[in-house]
Protein backbone atom coordinates (compact mmCIF):
# COMPACT_ATOMS: atom_id res chain seq x y z
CA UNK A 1 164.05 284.32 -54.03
CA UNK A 2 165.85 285.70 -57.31
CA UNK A 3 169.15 286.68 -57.44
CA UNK A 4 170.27 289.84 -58.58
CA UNK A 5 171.28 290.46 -62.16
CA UNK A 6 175.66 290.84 -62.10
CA UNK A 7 174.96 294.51 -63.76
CA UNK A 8 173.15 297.41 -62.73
CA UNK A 9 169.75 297.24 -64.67
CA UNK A 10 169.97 300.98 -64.66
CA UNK A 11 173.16 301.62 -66.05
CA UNK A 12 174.71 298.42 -67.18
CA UNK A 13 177.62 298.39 -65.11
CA UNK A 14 178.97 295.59 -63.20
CA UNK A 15 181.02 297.63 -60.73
CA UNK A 16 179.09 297.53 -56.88
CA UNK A 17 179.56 298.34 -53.36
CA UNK A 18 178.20 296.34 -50.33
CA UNK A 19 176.27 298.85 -47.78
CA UNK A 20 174.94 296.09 -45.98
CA UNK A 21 174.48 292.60 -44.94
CA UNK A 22 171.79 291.16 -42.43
CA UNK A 23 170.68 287.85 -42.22
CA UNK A 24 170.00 286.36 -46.24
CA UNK A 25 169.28 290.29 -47.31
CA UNK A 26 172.59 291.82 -48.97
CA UNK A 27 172.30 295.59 -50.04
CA UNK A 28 174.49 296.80 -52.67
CA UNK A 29 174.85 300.09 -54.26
CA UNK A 30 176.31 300.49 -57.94
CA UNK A 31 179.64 302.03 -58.39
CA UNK A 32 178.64 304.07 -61.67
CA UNK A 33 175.32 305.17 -60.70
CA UNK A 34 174.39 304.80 -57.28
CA UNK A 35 171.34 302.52 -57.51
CA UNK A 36 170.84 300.60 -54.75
CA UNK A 37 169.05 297.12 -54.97
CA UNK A 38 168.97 294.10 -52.81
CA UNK A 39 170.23 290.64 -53.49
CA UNK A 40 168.37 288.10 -53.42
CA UNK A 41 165.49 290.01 -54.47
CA UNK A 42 162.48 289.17 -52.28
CA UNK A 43 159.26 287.34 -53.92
CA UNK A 44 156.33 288.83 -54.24
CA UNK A 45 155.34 287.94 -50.48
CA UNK A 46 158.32 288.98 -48.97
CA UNK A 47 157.48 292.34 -50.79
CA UNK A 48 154.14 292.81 -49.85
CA UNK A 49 154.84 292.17 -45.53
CA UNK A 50 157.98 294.00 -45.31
CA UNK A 51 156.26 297.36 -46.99
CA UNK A 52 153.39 296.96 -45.04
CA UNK A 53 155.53 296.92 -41.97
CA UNK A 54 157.75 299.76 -43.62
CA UNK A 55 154.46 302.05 -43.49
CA UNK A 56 153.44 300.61 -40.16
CA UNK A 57 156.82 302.04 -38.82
CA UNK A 58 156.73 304.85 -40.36
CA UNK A 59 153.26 306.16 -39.23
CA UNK A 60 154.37 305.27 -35.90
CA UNK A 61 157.32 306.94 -35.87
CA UNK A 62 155.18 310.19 -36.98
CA UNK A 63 152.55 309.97 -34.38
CA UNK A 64 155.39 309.61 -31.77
CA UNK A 65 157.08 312.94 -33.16
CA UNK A 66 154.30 315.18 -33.55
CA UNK A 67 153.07 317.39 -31.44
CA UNK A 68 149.64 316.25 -29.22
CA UNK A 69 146.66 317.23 -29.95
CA UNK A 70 145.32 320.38 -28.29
């Protein structure tokens, strides 16, 4: 895994806020802009599994709120 760069690749600035920490996954936001980015950044792999279980979530989480079919 890659570390994150020390300033915000948005807006330069090296101010940030932790919002979370879990495990090796750190989320920071950036105290000028807002952008939030995680550090270490995860590889390629990493990537690839967690959004497919991001989307996997999510659909569920829609079917289970909807309304049945009729």
């Amino acid at each position: 895994m890659e570390r994150a760069d020390v300033n915000c690749i948005l807006c330069g600035s090296p101010e940030r806020d932790l919002l979370i920490r879990q495990g090796e996954w750190t989320v920071y936001r950036c105290g000028a802009c807002g952008r939030g980015f995680l550090d270490p950044r995860p590889d390629p792999m990493n990537l690839a599994i967690s959004t497919v279980a991001a989307i996997s979530m999510t659909s569920m989480v829609m079917a289970l709120h909807s309304d049945p079919p009729r």
